[in-house]
PDB file of N, CA and C in Angstrom:
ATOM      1  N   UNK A   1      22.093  47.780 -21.143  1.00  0.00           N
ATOM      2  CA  UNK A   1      20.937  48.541 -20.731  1.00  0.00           C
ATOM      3  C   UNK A   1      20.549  49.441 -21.906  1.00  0.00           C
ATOM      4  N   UNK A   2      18.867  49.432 -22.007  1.00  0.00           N
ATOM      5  CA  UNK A   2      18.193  49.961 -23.556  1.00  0.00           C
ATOM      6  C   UNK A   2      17.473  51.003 -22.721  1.00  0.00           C
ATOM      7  N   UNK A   3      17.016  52.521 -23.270  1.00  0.00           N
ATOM      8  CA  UNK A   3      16.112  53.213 -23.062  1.00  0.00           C
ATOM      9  C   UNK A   3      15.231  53.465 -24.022  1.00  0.00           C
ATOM     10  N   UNK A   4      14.088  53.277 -23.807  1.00  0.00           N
ATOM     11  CA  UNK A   4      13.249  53.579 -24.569  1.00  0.00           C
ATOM     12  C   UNK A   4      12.025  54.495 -24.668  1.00  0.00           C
ATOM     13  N   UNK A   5      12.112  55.314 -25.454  1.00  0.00           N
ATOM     14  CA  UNK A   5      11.082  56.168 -25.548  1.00  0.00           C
ATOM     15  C   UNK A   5      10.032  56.225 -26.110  1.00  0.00           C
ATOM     16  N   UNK A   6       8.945  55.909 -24.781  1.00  0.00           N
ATOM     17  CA  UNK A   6       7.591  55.874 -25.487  1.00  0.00           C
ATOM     18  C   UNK A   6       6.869  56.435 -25.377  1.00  0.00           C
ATOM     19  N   UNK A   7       6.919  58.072 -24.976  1.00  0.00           N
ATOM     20  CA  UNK A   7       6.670  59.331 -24.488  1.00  0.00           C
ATOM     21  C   UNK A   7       5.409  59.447 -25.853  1.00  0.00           C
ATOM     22  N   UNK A   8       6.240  59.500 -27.587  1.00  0.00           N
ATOM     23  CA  UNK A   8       4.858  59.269 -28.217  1.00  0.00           C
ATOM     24  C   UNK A   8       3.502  59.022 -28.340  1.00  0.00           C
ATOM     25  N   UNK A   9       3.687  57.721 -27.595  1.00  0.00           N
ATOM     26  CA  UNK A   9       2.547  56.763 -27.525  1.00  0.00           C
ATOM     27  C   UNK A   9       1.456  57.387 -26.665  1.00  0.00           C
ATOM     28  N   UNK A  10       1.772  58.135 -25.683  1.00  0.00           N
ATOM     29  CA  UNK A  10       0.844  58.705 -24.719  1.00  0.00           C
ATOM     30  C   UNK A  10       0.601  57.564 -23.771  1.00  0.00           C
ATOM     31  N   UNK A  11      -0.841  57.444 -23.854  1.00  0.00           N
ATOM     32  CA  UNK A  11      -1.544  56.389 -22.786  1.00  0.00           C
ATOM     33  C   UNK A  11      -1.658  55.280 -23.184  1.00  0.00           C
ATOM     34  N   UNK A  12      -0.846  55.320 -24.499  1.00  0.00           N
ATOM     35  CA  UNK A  12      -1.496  53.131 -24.933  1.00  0.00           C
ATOM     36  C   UNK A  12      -0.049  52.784 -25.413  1.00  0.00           C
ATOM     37  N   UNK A  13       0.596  52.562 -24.204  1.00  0.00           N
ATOM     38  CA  UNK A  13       2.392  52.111 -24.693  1.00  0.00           C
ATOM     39  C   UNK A  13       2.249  50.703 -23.868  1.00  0.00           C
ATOM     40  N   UNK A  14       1.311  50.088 -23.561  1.00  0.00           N
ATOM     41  CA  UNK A  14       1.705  49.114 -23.119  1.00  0.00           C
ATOM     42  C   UNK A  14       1.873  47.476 -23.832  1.00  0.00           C
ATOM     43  N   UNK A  15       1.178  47.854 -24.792  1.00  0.00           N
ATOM     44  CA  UNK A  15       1.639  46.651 -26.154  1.00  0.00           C
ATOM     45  C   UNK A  15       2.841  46.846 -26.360  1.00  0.00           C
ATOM     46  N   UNK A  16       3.676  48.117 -26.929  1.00  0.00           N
ATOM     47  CA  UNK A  16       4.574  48.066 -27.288  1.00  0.00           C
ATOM     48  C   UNK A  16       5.705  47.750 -25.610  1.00  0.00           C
ATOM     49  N   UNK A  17       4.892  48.111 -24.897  1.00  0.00           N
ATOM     50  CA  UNK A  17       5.945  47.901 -23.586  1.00  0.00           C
ATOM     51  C   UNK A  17       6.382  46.282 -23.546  1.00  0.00           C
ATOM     52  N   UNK A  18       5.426  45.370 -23.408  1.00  0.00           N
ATOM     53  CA  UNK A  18       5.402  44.088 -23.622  1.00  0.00           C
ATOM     54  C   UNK A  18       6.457  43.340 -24.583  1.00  0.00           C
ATOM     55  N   UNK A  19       5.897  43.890 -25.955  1.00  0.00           N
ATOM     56  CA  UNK A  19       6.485  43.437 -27.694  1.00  0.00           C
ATOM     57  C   UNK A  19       8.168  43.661 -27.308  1.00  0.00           C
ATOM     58  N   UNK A  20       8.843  45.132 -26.517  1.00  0.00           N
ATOM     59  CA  UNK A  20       9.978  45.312 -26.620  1.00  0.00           C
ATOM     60  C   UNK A  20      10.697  44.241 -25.654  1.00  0.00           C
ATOM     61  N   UNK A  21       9.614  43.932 -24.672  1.00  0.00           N
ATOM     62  CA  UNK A  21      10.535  42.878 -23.389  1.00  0.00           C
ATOM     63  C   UNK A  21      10.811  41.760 -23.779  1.00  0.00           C
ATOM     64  N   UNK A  22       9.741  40.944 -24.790  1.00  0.00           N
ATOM     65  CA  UNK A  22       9.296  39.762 -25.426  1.00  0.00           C
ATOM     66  C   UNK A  22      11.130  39.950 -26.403  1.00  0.00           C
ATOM     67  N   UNK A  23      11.657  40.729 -26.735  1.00  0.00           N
ATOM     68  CA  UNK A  23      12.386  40.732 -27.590  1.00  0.00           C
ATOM     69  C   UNK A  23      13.811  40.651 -26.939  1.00  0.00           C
ATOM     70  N   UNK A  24      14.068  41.243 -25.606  1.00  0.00           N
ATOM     71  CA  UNK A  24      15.497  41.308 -25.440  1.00  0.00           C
ATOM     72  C   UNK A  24      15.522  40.228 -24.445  1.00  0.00           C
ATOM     73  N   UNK A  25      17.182  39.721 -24.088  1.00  0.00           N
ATOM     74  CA  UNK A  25      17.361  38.496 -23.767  1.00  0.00           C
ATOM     75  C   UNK A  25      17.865  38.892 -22.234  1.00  0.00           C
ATOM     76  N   UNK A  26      17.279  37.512 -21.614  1.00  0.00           N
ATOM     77  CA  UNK A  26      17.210  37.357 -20.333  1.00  0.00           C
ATOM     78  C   UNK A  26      18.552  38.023 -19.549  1.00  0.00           C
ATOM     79  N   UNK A  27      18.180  38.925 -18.428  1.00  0.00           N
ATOM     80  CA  UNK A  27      19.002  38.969 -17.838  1.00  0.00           C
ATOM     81  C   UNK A  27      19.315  41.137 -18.328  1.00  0.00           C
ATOM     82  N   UNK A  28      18.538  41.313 -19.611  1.00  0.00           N
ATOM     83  CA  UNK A  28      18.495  42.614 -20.016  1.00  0.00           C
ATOM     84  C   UNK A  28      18.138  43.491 -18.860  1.00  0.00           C
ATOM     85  N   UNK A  29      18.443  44.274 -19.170  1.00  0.00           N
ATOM     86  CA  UNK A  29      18.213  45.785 -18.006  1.00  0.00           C
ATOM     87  C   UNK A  29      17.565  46.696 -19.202  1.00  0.00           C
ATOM     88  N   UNK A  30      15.973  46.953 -19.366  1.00  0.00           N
ATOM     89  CA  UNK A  30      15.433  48.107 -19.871  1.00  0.00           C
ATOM     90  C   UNK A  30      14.930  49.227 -19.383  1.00  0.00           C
ATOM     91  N   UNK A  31      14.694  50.501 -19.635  1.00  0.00           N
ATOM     92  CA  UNK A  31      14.746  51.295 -18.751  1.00  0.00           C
ATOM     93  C   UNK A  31      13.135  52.071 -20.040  1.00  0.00           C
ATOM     94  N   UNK A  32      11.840  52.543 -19.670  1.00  0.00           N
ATOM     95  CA  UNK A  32      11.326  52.999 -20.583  1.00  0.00           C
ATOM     96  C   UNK A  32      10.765  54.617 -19.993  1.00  0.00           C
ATOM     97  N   UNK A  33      10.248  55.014 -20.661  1.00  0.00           N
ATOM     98  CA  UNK A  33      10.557  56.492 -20.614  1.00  0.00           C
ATOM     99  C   UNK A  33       8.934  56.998 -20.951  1.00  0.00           C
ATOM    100  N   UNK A  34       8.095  57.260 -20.297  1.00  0.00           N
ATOM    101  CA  UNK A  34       6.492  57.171 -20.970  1.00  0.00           C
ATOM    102  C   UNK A  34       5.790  58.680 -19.929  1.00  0.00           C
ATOM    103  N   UNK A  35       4.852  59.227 -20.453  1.00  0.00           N
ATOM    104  CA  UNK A  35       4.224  60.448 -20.768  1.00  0.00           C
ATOM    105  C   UNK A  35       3.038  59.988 -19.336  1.00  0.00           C
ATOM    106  N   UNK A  36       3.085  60.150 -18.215  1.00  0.00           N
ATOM    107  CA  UNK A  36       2.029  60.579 -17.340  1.00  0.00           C
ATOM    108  C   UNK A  36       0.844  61.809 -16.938  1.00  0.00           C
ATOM    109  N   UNK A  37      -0.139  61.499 -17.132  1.00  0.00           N
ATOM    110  CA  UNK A  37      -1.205  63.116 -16.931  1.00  0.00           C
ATOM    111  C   UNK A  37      -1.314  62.293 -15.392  1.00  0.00           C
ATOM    112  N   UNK A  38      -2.703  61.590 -15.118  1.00  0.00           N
ATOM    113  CA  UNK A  38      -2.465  61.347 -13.851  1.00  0.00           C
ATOM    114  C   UNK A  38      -2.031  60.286 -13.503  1.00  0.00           C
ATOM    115  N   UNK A  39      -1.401  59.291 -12.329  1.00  0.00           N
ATOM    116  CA  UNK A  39      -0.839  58.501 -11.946  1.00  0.00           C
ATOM    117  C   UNK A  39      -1.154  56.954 -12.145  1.00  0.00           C
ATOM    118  N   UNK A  40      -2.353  56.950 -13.273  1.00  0.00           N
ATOM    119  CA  UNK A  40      -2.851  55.813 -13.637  1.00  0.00           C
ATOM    120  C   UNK A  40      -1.973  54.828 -14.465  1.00  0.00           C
ATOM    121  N   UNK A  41      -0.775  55.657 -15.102  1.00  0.00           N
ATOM    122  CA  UNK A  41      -0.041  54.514 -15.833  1.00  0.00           C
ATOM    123  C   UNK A  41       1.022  54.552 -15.361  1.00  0.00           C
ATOM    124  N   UNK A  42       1.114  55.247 -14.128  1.00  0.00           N
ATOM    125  CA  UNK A  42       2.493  54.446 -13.215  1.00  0.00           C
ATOM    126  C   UNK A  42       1.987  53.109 -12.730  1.00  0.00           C
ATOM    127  N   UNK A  43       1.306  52.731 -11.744  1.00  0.00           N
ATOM    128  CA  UNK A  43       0.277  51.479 -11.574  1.00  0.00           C
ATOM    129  C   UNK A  43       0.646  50.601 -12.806  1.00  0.00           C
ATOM    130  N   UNK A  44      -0.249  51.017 -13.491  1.00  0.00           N
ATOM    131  CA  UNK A  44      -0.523  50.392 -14.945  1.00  0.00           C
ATOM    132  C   UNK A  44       0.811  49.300 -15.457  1.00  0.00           C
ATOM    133  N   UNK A  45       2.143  50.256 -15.612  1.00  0.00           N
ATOM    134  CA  UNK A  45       3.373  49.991 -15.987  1.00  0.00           C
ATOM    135  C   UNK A  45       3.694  48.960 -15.206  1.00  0.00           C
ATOM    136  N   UNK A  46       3.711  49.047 -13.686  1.00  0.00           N
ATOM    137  CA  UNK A  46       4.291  48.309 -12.990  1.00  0.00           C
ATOM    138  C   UNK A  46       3.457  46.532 -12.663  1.00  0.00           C
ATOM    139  N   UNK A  47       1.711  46.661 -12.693  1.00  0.00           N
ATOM    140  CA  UNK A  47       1.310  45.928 -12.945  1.00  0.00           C
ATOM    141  C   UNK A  47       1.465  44.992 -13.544  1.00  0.00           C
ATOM    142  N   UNK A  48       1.692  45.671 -15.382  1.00  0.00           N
ATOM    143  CA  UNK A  48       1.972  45.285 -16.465  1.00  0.00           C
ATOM    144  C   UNK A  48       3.254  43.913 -16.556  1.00  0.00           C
ATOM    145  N   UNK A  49       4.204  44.590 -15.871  1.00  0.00           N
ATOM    146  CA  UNK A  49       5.723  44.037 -16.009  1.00  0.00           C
ATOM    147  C   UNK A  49       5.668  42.722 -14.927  1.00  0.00           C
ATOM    148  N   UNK A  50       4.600  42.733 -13.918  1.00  0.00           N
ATOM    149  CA  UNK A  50       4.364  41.812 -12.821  1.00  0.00           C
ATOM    150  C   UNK A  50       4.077  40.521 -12.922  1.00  0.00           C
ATOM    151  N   UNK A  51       2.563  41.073 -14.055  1.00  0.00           N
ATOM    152  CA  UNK A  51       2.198  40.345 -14.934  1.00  0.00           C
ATOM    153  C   UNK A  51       2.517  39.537 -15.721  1.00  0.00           C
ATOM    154  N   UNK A  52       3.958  40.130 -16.365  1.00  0.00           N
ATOM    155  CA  UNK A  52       4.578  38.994 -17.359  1.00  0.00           C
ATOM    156  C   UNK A  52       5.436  38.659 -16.862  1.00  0.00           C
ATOM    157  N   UNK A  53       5.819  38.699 -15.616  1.00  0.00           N
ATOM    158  CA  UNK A  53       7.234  37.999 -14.742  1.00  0.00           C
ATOM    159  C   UNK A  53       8.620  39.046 -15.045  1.00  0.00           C
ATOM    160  N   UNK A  54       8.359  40.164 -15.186  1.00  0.00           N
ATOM    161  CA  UNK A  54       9.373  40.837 -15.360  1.00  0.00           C
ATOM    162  C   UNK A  54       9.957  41.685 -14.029  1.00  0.00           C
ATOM    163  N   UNK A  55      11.049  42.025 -13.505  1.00  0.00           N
ATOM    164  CA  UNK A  55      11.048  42.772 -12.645  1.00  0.00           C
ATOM    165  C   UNK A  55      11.404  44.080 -12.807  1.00  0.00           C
ATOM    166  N   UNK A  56      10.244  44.829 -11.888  1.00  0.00           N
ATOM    167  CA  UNK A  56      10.525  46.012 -11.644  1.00  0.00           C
ATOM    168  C   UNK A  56      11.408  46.555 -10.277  1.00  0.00           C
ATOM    169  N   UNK A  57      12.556  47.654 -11.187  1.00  0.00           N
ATOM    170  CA  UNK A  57      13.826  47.549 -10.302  1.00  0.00           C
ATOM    171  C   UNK A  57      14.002  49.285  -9.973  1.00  0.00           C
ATOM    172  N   UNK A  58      12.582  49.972 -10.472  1.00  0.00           N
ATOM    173  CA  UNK A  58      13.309  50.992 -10.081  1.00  0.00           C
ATOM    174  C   UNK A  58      11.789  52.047 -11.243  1.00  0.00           C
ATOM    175  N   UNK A  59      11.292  52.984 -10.007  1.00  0.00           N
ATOM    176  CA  UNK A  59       9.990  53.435 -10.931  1.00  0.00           C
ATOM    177  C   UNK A  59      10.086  54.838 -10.342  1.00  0.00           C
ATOM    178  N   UNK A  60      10.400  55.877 -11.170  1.00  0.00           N
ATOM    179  CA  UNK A  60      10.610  57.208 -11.015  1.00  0.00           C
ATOM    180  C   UNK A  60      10.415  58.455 -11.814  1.00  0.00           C
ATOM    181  N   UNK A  61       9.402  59.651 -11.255  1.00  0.00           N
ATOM    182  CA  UNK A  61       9.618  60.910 -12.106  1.00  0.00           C
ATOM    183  C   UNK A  61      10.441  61.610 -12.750  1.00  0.00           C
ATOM    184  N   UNK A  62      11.033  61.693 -14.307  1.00  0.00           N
ATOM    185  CA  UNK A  62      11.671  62.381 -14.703  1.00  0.00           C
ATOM    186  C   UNK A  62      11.799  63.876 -14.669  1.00  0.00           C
ATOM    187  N   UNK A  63      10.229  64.255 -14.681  1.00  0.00           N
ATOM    188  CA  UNK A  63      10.137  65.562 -15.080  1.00  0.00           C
ATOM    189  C   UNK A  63       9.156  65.552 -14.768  1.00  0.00           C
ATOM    190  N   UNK A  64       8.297  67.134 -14.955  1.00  0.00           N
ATOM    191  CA  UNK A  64       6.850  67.547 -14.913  1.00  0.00           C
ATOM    192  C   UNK A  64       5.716  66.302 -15.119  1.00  0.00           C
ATOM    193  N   UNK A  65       6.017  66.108 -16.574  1.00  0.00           N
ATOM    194  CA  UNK A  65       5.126  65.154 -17.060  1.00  0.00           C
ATOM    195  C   UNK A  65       5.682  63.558 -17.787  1.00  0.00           C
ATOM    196  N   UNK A  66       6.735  62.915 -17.460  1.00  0.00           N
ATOM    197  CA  UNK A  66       7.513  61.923 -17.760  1.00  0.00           C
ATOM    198  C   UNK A  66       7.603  60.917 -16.518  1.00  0.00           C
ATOM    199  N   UNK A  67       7.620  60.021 -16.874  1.00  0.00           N
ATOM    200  CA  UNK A  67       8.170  58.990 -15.733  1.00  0.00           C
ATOM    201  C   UNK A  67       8.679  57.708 -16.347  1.00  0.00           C
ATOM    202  N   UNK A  68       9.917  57.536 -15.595  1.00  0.00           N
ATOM    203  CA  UNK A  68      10.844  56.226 -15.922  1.00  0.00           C
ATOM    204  C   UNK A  68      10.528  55.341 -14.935  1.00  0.00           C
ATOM    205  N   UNK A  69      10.555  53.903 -15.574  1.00  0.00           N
ATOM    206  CA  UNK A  69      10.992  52.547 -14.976  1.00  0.00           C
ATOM    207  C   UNK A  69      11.937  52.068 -15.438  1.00  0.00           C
ATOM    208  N   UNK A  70      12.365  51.099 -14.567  1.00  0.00           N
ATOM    209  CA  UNK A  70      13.549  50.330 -15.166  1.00  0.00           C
ATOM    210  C   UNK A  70      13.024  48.799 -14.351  1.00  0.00           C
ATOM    211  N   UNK A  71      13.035  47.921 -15.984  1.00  0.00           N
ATOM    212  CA  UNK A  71      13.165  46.871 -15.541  1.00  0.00           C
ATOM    213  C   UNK A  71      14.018  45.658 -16.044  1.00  0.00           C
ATOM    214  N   UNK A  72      14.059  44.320 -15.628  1.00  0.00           N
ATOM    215  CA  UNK A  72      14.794  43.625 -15.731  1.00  0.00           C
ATOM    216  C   UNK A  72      14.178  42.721 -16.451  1.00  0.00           C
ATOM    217  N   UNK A  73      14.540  41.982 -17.341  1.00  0.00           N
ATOM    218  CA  UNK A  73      13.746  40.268 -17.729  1.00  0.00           C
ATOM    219  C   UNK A  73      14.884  38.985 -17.246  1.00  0.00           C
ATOM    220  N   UNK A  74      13.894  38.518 -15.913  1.00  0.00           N
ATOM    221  CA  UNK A  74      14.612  37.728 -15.553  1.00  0.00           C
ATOM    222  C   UNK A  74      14.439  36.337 -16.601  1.00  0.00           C
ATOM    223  N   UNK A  75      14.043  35.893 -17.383  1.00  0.00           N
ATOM    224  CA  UNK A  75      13.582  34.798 -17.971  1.00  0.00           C
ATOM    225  C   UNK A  75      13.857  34.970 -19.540  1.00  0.00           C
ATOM    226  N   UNK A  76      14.097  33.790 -19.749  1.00  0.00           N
ATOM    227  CA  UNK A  76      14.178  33.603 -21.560  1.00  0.00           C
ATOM    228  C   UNK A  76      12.800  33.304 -22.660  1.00  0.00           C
TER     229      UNK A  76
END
């Protein structure tokens, strides 16, 4: 299991959200770590990961302004 912080990125982490899944091997547990104002890129995130057949295993507020997912890549 990888955490990743893309708190940087602000509102446009979802290329790199993609690029990092595309990279680790099936069966990985990633967990990413990204910067929310309003609730549009919780959606967004989870969409995102749906989208590419990834599962989402777990989508939660860290803090004030942070929110974690954790997902899985079931596929190679």
């Amino acid at each position: 299991m990888k955490r990743y912080d893309l708190r940087h990125l602000h509102n446009d982490f979802d290329d790199r959200m993609v690029e990092i899944m595309e990279k680790v091997p099936a069966g990985e547990v990633i967990i990413f770590l990204f910067e929310v104002g309003d609730f549009t890129p919780v959606q967004r995130s989870a969409d995102l990961m749906k989208e590419h057949g990834y599962e989402l295993l777990n989508s939660l507020k860290f803090n004030e302004v942070d929110w974690t997912i954790v997902v899985r890549k079931n596929r190679g």
